[in-house]
C-alpha atoms as a PDB file:
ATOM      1  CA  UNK A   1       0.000   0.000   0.000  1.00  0.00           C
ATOM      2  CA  UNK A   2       2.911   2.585   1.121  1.00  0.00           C
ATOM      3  CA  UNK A   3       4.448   1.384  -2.517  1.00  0.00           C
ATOM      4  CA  UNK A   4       1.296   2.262  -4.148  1.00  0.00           C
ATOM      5  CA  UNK A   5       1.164   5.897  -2.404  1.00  0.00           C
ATOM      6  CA  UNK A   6       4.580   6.568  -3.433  1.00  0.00           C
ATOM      7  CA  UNK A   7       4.173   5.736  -6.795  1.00  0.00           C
ATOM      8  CA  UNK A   8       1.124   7.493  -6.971  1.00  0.00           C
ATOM      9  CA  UNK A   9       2.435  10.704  -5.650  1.00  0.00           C
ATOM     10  CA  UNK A  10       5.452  10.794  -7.720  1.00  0.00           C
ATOM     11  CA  UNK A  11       3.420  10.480 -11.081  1.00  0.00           C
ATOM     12  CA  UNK A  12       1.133  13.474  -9.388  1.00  0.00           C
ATOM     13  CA  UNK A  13       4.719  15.462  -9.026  1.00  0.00           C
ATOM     14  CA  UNK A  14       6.332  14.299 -12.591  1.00  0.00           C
ATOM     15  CA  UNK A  15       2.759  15.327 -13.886  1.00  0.00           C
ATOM     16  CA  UNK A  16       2.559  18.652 -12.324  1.00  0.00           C
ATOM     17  CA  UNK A  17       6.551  19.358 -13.177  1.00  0.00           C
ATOM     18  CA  UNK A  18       5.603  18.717 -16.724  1.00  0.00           C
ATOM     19  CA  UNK A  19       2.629  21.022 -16.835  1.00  0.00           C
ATOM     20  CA  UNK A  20       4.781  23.941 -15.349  1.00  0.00           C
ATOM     21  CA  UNK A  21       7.408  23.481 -17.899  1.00  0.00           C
ATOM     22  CA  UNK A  22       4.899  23.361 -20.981  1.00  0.00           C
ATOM     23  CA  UNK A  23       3.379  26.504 -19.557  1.00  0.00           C
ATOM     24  CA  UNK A  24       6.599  28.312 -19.305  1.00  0.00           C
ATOM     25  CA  UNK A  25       7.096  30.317 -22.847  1.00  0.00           C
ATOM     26  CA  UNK A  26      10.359  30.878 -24.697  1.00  0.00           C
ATOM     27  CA  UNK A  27       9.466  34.126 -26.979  1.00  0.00           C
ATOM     28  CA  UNK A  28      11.554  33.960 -29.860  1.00  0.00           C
ATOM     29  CA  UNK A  29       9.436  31.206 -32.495  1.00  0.00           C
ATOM     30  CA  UNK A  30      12.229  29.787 -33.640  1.00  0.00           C
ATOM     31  CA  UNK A  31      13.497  28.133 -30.704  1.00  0.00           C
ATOM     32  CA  UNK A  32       9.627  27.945 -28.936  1.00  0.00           C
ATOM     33  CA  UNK A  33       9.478  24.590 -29.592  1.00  0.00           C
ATOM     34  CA  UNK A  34      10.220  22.992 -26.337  1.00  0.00           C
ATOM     35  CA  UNK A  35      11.767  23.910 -23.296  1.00  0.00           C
ATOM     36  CA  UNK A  36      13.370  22.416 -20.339  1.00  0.00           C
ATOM     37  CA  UNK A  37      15.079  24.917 -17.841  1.00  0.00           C
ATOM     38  CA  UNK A  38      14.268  27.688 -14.837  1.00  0.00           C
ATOM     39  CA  UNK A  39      11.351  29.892 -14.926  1.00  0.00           C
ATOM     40  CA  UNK A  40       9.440  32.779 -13.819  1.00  0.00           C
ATOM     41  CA  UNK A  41       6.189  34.073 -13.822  1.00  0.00           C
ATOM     42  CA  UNK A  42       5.413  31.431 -17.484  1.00  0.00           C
ATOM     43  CA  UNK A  43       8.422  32.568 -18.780  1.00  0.00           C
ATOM     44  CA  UNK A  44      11.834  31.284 -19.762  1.00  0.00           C
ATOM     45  CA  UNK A  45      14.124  32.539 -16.625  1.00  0.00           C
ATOM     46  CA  UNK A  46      17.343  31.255 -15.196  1.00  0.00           C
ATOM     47  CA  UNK A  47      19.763  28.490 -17.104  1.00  0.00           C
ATOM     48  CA  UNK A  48      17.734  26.092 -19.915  1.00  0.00           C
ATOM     49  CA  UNK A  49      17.240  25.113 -23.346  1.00  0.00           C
ATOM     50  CA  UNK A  50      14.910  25.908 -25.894  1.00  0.00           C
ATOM     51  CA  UNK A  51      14.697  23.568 -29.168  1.00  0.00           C
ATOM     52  CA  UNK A  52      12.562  24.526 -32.129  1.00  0.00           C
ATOM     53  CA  UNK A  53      13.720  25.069 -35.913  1.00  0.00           C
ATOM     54  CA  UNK A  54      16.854  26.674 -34.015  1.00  0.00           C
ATOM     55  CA  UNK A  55      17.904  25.900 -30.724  1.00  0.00           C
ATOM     56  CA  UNK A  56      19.591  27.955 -27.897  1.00  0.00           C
ATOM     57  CA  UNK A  57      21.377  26.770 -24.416  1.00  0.00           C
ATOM     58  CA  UNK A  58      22.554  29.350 -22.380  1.00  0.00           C
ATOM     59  CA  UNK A  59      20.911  31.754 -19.650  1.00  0.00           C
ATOM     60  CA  UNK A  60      17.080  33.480 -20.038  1.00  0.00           C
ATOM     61  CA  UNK A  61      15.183  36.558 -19.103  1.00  0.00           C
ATOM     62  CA  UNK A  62      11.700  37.460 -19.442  1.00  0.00           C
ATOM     63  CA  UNK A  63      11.505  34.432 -22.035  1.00  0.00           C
ATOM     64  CA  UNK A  64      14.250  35.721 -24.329  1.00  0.00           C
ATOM     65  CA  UNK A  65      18.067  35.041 -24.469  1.00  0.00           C
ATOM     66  CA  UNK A  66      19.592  36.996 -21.721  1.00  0.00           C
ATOM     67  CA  UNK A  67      23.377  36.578 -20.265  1.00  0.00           C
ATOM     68  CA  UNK A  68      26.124  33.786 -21.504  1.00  0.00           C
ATOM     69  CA  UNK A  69      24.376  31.184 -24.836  1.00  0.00           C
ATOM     70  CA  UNK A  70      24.823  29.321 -27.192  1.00  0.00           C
ATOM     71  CA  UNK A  71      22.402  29.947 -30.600  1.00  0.00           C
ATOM     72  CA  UNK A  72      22.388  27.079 -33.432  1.00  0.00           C
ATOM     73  CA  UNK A  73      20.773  27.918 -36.324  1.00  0.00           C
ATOM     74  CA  UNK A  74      19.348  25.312 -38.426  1.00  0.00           C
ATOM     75  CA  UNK A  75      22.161  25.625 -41.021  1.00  0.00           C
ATOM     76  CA  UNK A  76      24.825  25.095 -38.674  1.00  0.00           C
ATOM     77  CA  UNK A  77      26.120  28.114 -38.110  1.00  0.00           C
ATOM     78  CA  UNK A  78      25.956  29.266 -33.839  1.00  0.00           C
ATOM     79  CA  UNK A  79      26.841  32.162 -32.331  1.00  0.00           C
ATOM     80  CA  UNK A  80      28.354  31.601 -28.732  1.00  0.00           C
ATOM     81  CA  UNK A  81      28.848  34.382 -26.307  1.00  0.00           C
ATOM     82  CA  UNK A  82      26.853  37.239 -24.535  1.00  0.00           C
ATOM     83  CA  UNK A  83      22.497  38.120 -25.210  1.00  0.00           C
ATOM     84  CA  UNK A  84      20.608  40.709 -23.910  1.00  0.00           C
ATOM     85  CA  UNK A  85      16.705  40.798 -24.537  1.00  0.00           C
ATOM     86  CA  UNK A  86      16.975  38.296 -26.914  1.00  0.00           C
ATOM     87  CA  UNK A  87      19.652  39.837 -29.352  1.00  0.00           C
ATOM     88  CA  UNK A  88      23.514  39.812 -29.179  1.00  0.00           C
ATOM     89  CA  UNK A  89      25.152  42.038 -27.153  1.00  0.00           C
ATOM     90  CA  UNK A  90      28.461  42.623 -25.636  1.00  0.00           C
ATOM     91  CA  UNK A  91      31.488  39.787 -26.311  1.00  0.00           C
ATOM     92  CA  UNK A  92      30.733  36.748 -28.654  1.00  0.00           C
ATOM     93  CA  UNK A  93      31.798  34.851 -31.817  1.00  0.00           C
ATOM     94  CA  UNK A  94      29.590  33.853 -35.018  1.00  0.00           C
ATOM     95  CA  UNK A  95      30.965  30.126 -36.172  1.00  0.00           C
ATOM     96  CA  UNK A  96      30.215  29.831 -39.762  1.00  0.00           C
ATOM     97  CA  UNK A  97      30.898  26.580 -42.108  1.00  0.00           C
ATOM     98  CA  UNK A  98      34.330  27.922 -43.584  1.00  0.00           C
ATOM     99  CA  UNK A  99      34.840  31.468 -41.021  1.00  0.00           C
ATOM    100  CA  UNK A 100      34.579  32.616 -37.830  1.00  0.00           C
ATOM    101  CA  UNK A 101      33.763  36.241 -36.553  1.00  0.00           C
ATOM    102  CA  UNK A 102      35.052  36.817 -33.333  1.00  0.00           C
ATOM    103  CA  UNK A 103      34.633  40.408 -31.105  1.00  0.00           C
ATOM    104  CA  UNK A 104      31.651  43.266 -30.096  1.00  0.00           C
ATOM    105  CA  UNK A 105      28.368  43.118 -30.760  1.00  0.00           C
ATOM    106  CA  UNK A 106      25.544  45.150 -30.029  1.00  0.00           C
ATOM    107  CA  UNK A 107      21.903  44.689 -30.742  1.00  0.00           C
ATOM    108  CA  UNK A 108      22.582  41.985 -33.007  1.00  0.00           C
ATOM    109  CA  UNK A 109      24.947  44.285 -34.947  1.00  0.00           C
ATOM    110  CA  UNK A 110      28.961  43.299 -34.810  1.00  0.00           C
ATOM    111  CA  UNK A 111      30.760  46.102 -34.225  1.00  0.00           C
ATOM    112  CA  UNK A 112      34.332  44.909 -34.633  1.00  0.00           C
ATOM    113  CA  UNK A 113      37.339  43.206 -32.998  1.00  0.00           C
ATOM    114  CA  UNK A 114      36.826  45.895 -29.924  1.00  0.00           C
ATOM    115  CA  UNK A 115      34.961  47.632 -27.769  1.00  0.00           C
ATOM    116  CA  UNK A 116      35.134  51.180 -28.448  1.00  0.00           C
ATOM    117  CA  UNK A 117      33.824  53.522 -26.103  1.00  0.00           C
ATOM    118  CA  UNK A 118      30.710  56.022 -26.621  1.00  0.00           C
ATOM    119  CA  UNK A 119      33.481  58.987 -26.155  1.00  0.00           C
ATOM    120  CA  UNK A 120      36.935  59.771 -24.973  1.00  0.00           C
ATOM    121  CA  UNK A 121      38.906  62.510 -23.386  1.00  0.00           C
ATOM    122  CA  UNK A 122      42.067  63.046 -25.415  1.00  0.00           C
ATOM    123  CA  UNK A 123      43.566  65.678 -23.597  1.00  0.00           C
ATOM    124  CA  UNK A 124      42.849  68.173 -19.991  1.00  0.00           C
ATOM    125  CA  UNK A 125      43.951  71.430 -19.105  1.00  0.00           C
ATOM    126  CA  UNK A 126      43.215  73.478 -16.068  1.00  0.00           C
ATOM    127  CA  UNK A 127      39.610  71.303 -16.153  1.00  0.00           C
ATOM    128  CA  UNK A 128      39.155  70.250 -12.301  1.00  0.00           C
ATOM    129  CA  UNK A 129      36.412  67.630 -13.520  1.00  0.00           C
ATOM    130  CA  UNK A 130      34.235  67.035 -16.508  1.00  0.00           C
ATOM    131  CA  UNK A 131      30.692  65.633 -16.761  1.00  0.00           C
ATOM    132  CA  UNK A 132      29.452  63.612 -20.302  1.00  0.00           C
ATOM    133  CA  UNK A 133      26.355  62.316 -20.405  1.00  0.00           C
ATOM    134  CA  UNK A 134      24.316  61.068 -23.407  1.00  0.00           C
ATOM    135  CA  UNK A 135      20.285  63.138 -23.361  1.00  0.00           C
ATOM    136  CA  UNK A 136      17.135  61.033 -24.593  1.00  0.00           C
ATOM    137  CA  UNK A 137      16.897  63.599 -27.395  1.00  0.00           C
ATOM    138  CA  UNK A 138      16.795  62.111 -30.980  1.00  0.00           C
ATOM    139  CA  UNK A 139      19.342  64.796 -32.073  1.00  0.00           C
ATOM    140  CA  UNK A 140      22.950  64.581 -32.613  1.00  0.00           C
ATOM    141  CA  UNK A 141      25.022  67.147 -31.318  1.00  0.00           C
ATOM    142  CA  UNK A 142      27.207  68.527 -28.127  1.00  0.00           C
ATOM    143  CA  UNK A 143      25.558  70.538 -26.006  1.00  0.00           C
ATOM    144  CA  UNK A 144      28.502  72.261 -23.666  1.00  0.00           C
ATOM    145  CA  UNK A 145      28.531  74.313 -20.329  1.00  0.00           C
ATOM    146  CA  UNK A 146      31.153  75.825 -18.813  1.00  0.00           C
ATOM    147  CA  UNK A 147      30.807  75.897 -14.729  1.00  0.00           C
ATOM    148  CA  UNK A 148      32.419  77.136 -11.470  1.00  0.00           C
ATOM    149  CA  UNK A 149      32.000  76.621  -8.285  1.00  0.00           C
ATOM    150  CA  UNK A 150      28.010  75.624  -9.352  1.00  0.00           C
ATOM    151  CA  UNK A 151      27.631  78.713 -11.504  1.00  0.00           C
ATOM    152  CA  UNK A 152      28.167  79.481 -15.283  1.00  0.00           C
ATOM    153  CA  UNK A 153      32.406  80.318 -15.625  1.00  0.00           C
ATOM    154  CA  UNK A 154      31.676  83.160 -18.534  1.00  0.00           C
ATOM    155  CA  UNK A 155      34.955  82.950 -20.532  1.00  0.00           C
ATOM    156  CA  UNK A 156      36.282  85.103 -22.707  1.00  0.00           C
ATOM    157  CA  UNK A 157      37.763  84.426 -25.211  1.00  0.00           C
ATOM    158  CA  UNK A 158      36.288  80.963 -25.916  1.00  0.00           C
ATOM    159  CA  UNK A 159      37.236  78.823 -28.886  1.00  0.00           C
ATOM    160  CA  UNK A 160      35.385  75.637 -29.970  1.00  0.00           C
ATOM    161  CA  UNK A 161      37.215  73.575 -32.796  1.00  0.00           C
ATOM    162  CA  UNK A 162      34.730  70.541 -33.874  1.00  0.00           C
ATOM    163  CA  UNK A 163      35.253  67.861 -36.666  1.00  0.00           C
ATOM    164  CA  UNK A 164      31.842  68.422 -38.172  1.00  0.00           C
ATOM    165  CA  UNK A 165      28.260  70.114 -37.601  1.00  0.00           C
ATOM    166  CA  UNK A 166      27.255  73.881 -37.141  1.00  0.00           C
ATOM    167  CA  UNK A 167      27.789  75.835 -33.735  1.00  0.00           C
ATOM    168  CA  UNK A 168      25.037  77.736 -31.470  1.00  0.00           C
ATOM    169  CA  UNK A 169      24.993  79.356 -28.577  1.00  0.00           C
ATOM    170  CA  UNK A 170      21.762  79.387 -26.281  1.00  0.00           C
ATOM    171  CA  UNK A 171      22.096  81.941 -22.832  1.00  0.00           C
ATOM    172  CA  UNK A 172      25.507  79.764 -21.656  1.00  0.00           C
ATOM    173  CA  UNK A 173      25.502  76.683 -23.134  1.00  0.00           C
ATOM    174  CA  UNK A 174      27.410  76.157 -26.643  1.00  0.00           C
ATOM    175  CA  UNK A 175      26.381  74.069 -28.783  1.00  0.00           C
ATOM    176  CA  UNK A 176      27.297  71.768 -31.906  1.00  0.00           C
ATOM    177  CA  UNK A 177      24.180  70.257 -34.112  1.00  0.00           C
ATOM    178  CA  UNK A 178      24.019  68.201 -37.073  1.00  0.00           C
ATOM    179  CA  UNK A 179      27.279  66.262 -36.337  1.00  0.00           C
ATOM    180  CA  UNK A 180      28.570  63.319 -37.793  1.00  0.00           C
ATOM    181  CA  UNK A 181      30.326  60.250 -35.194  1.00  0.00           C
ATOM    182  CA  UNK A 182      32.733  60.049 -34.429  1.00  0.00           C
ATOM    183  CA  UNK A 183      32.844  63.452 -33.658  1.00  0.00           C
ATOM    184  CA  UNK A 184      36.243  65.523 -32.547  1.00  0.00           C
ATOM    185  CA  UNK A 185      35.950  68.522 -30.374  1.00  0.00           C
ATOM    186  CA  UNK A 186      38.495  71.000 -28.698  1.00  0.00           C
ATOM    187  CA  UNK A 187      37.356  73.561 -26.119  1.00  0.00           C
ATOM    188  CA  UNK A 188      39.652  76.179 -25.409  1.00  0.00           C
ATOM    189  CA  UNK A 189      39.304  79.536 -23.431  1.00  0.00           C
ATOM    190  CA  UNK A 190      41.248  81.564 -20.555  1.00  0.00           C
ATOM    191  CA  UNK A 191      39.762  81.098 -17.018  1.00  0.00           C
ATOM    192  CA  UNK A 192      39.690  82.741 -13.306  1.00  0.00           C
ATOM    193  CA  UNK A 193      41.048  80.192 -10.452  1.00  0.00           C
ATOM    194  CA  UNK A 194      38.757  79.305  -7.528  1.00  0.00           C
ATOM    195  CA  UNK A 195      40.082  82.738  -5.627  1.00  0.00           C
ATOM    196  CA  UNK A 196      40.134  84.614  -8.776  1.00  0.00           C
ATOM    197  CA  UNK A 197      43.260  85.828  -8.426  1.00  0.00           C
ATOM    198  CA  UNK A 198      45.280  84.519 -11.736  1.00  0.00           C
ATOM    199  CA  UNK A 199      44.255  82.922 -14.952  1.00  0.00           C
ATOM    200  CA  UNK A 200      44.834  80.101 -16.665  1.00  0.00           C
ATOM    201  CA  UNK A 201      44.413  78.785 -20.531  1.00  0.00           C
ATOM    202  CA  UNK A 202      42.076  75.606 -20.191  1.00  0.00           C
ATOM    203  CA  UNK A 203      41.946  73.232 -22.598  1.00  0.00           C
ATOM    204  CA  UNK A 204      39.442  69.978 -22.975  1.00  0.00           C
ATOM    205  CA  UNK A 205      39.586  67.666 -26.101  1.00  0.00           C
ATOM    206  CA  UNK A 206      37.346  64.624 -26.710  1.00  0.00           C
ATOM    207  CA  UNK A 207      35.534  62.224 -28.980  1.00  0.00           C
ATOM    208  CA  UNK A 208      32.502  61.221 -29.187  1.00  0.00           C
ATOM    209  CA  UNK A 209      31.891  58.303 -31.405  1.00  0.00           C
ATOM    210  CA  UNK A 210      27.978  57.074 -30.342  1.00  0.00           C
ATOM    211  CA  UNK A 211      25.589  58.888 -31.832  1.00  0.00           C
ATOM    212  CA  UNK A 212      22.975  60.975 -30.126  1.00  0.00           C
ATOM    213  CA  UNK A 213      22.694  64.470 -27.884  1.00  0.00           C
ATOM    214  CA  UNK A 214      25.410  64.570 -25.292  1.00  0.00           C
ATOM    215  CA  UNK A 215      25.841  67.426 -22.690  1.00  0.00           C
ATOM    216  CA  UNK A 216      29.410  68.183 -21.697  1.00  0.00           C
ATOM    217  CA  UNK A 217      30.079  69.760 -18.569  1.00  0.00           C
ATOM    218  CA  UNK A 218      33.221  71.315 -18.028  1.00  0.00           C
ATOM    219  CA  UNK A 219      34.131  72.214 -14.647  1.00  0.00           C
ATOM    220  CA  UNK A 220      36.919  74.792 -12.627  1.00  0.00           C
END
């Protein structure tokens, strides 16, 4: 009789087990077929694999690729490295029938053999600190300040050299639309020390390669 009950309970738990993993979903069609792994909330979560036309091993989120995989593609050809929402992103190589491409990628795109960063300061003069940081505007351009001690630093003279675009000037920011990435620019103008008691030529040269609206902030 105990037999019996055991038996009985552990078809009840294989049962259940295999309900929860038919209800959890794997987004992407082509590798929706089935899938045996974590999940969360009916969705694809934690270390599993997903088998459909394609098929994918590696860690989930949400439903979709998400962290370390591997991605097999019905021809053959896998890509094995780093996802993020379901698209490749960040280290990872593309294994093809007679090639490999190894290096960056970012949403799905491959960027090349290294990681290049959205911008870069080539060169600081007299700058105590600098703030970039890229705006949610659809633009592309620089957008620069010039601050001390909190407040606007108004320089003068002021000289902005810049690979491409048109400058503006709005109150006391300077700006730079219609750019093109990667985008070189040199500030350069004479400035007041903390106690404003001598001056100093300051000098700030960067790159931005990403494109988008940035806002610079250069600070005495």
């Amino acid at each position: 009789m105990i037999k019996v009950l055991f038996l009985f309970a552990f078809l009840v738990f294989c049962s259940n087990a295999n309900a929860q993993q038919s209800e959890c979903k794997v987004i992407p069609e082509n590798i929706s077929g089935s899938y045996s792994g974590g999940c969360k909330n009916g969705l694809a979560n934690g270390k599993g694999i997903a088998q459909g036309v394609d098929r994918y091993e590696g860690r989930f989120r949400n439903g979709l690729p998400d962290g370390n995989g591997t991605y097999k593609w019905a021809t053959g050809t896998y890509y094995e490295g780093q996802w993020k929402n379901g698209k490749r992103e960040g280290m990872g190589k593309m294994v093809y029938h007679d090639s490999i491409v190894a290096g960056v990628w970012k949403e799905d795109k491959y960027l090349g053999k290294k990681l290049i960063t959205p911008y870069m300061i080539k060169f600081s003069q007299s700058v105590s600190r600098y703030t970039i940081q890229k705006s949610i505007d659809v633009d592309n351009g620089v957008r620069i300040k010039i601050l001390m001690n909190g407040d606007d630093n108004l320089v003068d003279p002021l000289s902005i050299a810049y690979s491409s675009g048109s400058e503006y000037r709005v109150n006391n920011i300077y700006g730079i639309r219609n750019t093109t990435f990667p985008l070189d620019v040199k500030v350069t103008y004479i400035t007041w020390n903390h106690f404003h008691t001598e001056q100093h030529d300051a000098i700030f040269e960067f790159t931005i390669n990403e494109k988008g609206t940035w806002d610079v902030s250069i600070i005495n």
